[in-house]
PDB file of N, CA and C in Angstrom:
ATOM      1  N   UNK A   1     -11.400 -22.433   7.830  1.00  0.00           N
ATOM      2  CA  UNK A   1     -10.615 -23.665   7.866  1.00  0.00           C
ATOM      3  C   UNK A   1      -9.428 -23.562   6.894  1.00  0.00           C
ATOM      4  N   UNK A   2      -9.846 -23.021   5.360  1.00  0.00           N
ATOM      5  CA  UNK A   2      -8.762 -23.117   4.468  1.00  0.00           C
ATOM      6  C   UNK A   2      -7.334 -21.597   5.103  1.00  0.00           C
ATOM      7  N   UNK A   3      -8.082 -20.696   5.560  1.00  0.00           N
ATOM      8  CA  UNK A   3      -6.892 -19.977   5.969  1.00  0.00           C
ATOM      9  C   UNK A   3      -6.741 -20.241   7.042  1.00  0.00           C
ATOM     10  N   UNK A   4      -6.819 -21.004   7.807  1.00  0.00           N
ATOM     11  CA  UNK A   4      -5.973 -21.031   9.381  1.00  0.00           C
ATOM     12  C   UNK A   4      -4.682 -22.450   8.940  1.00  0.00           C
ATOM     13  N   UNK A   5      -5.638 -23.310   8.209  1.00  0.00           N
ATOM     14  CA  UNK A   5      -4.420 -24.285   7.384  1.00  0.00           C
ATOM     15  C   UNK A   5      -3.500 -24.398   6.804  1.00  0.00           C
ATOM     16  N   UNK A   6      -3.452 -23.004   6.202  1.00  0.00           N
ATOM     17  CA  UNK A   6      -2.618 -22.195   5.243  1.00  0.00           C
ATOM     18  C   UNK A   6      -1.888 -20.998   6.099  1.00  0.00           C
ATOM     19  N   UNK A   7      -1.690 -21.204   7.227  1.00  0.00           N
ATOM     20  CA  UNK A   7      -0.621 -20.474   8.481  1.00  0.00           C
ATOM     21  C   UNK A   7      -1.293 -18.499   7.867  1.00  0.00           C
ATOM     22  N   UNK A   8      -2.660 -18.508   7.935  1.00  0.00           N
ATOM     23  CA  UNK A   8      -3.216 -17.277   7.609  1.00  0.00           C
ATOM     24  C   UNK A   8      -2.434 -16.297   6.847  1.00  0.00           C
ATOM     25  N   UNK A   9      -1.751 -16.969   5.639  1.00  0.00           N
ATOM     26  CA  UNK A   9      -2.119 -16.151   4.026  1.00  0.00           C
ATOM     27  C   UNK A   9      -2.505 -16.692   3.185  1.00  0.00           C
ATOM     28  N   UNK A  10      -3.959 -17.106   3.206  1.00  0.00           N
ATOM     29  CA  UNK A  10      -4.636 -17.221   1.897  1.00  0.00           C
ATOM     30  C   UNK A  10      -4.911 -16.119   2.065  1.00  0.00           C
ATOM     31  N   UNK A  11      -5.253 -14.952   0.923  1.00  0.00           N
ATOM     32  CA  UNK A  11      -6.702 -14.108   0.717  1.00  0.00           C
ATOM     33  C   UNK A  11      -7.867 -14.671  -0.259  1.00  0.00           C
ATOM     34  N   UNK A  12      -8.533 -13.623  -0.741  1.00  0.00           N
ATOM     35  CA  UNK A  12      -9.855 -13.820  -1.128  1.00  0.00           C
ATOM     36  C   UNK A  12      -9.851 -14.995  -2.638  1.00  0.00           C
ATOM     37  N   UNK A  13      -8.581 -14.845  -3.475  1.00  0.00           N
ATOM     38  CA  UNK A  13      -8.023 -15.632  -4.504  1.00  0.00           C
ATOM     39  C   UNK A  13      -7.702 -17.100  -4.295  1.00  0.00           C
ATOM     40  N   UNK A  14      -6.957 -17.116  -3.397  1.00  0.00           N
ATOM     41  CA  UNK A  14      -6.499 -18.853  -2.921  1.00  0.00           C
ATOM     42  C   UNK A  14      -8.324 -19.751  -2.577  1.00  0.00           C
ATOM     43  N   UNK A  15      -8.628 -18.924  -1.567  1.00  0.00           N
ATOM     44  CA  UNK A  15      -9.394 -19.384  -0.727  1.00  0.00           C
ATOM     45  C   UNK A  15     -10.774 -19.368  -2.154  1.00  0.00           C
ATOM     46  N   UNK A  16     -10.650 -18.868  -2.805  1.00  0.00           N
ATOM     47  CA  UNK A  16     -11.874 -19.509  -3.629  1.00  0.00           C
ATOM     48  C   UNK A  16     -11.730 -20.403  -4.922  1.00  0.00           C
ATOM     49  N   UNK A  17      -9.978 -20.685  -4.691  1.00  0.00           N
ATOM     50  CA  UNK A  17      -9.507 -21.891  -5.687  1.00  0.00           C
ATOM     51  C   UNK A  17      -9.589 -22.831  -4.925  1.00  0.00           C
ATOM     52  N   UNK A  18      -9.208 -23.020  -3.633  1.00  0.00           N
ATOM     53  CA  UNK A  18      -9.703 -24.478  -2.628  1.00  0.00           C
ATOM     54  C   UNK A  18     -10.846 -24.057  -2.782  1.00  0.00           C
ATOM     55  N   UNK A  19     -11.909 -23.506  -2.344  1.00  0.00           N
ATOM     56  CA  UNK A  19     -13.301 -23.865  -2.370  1.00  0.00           C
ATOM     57  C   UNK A  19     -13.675 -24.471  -3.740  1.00  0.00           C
ATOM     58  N   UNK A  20     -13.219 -24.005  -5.186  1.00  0.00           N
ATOM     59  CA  UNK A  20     -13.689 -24.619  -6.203  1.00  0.00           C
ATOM     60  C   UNK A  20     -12.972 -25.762  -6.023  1.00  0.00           C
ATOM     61  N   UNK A  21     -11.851 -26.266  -5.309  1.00  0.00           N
ATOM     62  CA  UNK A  21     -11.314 -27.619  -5.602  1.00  0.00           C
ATOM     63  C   UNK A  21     -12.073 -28.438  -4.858  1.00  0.00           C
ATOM     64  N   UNK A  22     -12.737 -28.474  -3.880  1.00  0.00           N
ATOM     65  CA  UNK A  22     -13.757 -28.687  -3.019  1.00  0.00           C
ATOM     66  C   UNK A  22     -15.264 -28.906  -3.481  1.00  0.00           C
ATOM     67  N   UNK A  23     -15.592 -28.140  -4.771  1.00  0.00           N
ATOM     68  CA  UNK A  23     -16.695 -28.663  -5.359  1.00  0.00           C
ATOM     69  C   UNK A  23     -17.845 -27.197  -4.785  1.00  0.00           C
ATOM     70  N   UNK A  24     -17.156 -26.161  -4.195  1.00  0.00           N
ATOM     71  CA  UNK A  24     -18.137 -25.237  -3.861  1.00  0.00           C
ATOM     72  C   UNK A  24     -17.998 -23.885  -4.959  1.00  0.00           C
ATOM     73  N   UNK A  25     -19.056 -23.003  -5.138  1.00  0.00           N
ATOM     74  CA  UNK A  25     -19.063 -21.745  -6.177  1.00  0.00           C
ATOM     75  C   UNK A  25     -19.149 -20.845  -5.151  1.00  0.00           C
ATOM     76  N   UNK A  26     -18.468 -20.032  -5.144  1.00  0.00           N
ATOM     77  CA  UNK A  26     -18.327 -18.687  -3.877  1.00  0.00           C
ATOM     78  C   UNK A  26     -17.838 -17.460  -4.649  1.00  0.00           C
ATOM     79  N   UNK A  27     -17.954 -16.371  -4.415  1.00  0.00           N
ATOM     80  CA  UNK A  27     -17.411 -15.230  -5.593  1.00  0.00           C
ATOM     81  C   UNK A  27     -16.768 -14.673  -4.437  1.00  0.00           C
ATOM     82  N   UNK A  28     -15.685 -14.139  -4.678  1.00  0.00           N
ATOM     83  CA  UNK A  28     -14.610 -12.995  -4.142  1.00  0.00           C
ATOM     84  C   UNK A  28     -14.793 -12.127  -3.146  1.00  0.00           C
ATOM     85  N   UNK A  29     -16.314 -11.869  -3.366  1.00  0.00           N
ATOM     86  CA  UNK A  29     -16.878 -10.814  -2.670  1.00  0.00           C
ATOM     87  C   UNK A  29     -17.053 -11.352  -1.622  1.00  0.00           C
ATOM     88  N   UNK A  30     -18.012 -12.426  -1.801  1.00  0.00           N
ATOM     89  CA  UNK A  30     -18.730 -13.540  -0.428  1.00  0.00           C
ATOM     90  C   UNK A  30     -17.433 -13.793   0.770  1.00  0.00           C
ATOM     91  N   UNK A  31     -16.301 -14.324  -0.597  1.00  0.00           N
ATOM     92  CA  UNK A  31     -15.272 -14.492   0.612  1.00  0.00           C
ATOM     93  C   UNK A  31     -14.966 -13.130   1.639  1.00  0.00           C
ATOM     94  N   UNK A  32     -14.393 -12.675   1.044  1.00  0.00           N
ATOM     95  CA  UNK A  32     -14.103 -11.542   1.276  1.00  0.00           C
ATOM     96  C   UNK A  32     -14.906 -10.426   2.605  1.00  0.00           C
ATOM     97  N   UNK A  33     -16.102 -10.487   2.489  1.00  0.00           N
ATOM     98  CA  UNK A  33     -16.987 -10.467   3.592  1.00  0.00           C
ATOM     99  C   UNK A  33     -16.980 -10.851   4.452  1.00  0.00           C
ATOM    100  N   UNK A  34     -17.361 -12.566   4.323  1.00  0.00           N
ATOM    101  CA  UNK A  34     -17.232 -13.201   5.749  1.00  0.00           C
ATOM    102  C   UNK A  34     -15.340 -13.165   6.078  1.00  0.00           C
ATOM    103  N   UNK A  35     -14.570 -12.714   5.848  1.00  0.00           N
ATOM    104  CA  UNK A  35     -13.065 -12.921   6.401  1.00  0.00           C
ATOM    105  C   UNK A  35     -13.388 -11.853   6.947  1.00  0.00           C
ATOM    106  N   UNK A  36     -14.083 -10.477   6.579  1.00  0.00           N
ATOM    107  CA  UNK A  36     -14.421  -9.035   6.990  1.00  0.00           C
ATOM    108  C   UNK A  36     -14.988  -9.562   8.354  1.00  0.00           C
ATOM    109  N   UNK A  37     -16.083 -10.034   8.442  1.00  0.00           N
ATOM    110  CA  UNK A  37     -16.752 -10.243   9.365  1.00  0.00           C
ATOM    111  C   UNK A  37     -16.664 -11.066  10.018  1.00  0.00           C
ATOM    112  N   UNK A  38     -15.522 -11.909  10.574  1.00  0.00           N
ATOM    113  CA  UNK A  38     -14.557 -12.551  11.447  1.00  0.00           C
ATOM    114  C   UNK A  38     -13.150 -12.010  11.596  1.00  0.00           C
ATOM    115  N   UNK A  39     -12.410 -10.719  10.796  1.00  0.00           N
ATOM    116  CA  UNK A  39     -11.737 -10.320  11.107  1.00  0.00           C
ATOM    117  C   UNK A  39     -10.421 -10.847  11.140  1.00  0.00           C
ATOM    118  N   UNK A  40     -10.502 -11.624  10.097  1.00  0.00           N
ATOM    119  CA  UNK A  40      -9.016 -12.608   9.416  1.00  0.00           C
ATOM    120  C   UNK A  40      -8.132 -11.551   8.107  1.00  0.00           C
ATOM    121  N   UNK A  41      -7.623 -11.424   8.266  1.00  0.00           N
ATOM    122  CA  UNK A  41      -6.937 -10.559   7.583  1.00  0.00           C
ATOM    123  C   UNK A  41      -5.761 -11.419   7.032  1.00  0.00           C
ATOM    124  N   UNK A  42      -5.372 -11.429   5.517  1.00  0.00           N
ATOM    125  CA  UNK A  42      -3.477 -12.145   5.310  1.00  0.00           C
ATOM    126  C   UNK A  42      -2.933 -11.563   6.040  1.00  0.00           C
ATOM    127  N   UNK A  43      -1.821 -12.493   6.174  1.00  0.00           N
ATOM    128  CA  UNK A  43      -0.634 -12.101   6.284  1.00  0.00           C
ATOM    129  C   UNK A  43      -0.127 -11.052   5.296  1.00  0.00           C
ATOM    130  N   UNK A  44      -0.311 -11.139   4.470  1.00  0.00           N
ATOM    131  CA  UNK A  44       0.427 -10.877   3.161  1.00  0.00           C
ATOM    132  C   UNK A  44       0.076  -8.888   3.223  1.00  0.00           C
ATOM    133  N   UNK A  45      -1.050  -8.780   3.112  1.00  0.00           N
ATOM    134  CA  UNK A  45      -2.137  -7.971   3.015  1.00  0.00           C
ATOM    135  C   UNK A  45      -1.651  -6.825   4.241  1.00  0.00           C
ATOM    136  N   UNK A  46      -1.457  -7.401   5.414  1.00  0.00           N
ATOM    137  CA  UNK A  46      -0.893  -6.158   5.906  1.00  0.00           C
ATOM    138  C   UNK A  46       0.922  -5.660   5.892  1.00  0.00           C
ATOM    139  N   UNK A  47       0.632  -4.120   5.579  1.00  0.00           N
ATOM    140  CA  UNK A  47       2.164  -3.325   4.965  1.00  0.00           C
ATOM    141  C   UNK A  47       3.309  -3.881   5.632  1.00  0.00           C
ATOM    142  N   UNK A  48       4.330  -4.340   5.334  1.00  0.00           N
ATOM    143  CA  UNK A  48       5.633  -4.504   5.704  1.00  0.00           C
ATOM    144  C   UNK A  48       6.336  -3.120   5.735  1.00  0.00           C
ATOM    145  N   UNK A  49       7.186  -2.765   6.800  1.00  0.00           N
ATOM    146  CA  UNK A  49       8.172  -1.684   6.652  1.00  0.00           C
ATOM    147  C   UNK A  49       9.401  -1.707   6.078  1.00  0.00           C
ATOM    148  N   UNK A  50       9.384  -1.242   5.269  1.00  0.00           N
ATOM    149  CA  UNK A  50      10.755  -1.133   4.468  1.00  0.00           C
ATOM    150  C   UNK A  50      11.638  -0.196   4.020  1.00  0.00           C
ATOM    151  N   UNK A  51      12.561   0.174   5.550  1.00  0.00           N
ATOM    152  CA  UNK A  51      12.776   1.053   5.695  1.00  0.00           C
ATOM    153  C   UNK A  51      13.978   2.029   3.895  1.00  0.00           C
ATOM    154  N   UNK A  52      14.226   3.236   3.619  1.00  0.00           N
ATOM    155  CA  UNK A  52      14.911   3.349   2.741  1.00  0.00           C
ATOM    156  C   UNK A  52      16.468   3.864   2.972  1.00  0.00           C
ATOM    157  N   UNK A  53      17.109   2.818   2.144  1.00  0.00           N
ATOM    158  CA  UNK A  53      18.386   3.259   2.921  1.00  0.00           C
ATOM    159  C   UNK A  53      18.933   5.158   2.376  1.00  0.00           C
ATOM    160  N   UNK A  54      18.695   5.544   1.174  1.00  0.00           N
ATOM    161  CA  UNK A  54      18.566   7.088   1.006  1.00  0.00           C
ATOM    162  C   UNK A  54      17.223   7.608   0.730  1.00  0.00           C
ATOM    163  N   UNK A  55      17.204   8.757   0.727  1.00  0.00           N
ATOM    164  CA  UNK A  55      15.856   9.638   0.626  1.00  0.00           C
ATOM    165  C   UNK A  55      16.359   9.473  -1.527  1.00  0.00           C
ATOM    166  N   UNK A  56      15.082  10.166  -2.094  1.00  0.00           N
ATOM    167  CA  UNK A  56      15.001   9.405  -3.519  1.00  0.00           C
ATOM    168  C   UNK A  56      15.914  11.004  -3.924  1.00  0.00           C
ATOM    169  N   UNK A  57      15.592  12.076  -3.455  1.00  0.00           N
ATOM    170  CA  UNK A  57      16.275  13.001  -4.475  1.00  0.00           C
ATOM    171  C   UNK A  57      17.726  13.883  -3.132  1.00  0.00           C
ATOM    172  N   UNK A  58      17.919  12.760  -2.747  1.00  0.00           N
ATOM    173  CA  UNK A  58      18.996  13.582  -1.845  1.00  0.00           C
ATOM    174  C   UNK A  58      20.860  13.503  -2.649  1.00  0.00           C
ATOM    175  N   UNK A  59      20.588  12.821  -3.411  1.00  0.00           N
ATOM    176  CA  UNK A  59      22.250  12.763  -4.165  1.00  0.00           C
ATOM    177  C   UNK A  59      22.762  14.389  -4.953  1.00  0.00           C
ATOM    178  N   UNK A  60      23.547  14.203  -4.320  1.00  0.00           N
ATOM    179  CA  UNK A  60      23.945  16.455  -4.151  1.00  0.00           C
ATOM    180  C   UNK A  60      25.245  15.743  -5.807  1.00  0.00           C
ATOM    181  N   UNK A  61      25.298  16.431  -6.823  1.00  0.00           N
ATOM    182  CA  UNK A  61      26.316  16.160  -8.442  1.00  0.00           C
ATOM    183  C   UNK A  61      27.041  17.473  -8.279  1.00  0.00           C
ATOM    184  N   UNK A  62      28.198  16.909  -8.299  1.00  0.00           N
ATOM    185  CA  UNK A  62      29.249  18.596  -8.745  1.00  0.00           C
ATOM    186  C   UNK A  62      28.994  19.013 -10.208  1.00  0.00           C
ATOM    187  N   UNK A  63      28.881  20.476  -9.804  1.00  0.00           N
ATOM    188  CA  UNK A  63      28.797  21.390 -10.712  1.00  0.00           C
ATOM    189  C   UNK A  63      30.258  21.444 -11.458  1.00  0.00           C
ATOM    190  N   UNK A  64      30.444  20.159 -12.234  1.00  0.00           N
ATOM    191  CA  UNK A  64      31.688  19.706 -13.200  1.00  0.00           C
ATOM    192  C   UNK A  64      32.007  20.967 -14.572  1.00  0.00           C
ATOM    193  N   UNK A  65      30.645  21.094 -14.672  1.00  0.00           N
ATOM    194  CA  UNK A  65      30.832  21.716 -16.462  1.00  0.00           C
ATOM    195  C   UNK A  65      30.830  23.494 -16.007  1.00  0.00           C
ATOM    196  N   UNK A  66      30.370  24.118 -14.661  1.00  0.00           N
ATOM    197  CA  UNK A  66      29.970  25.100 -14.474  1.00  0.00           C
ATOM    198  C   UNK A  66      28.838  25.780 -15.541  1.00  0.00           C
ATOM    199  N   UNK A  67      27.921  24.708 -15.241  1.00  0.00           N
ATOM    200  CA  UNK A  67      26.874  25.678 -15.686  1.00  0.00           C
ATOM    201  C   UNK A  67      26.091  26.402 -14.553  1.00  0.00           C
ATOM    202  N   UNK A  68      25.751  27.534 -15.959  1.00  0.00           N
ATOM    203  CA  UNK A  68      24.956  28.707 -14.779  1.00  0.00           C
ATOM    204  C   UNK A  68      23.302  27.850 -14.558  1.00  0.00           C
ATOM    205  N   UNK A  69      22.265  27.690 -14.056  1.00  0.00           N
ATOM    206  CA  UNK A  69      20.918  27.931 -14.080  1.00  0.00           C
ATOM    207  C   UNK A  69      20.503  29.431 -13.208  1.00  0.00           C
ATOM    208  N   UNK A  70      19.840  29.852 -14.177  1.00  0.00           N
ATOM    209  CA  UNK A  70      19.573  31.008 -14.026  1.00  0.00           C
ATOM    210  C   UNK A  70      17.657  30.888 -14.292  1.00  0.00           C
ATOM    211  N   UNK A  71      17.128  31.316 -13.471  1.00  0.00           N
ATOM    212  CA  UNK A  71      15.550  31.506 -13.538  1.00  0.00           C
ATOM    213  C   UNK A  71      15.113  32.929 -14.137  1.00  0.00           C
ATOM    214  N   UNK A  72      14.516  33.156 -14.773  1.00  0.00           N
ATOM    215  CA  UNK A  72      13.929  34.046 -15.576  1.00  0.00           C
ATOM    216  C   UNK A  72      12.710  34.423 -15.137  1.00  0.00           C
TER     217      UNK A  72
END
């Protein structure tokens, strides 16, 4: 009830702060289970793609000072 109300992103955190606001004791796990075992998943929770606009080591630096690297 509390995550379909909540446009399915509560996870296991929200959903056991409404249950304590509610007057119920539930641990993380419990939740967490039964969402397992109905197969509710966040929103949140599954990966977003984000694509990258460069690769991390592709920036090519002129050889300004002319140094040698030389491997030994």
């Amino acid at each position: 009830d509390i995550f379909d109300k909540n446009r399915k992103a509560y996870g296991t955190r929200k959903i056991k702060v409404e249950l304590k606001k509610r007057g119920l004791t539930v641990s993380r796990r419990r939740i967490g289970r039964i969402m397992k075992e109905q197969g509710l998943v966040s929103s949140y929770t599954i990966a977003q793609y984000k694509p990258q606009k460069t690769s991390c080591n592709e920036s090519v630096q002129a050889n300004e000072l002319n140094r040698e690297f030389l491997q030994k």
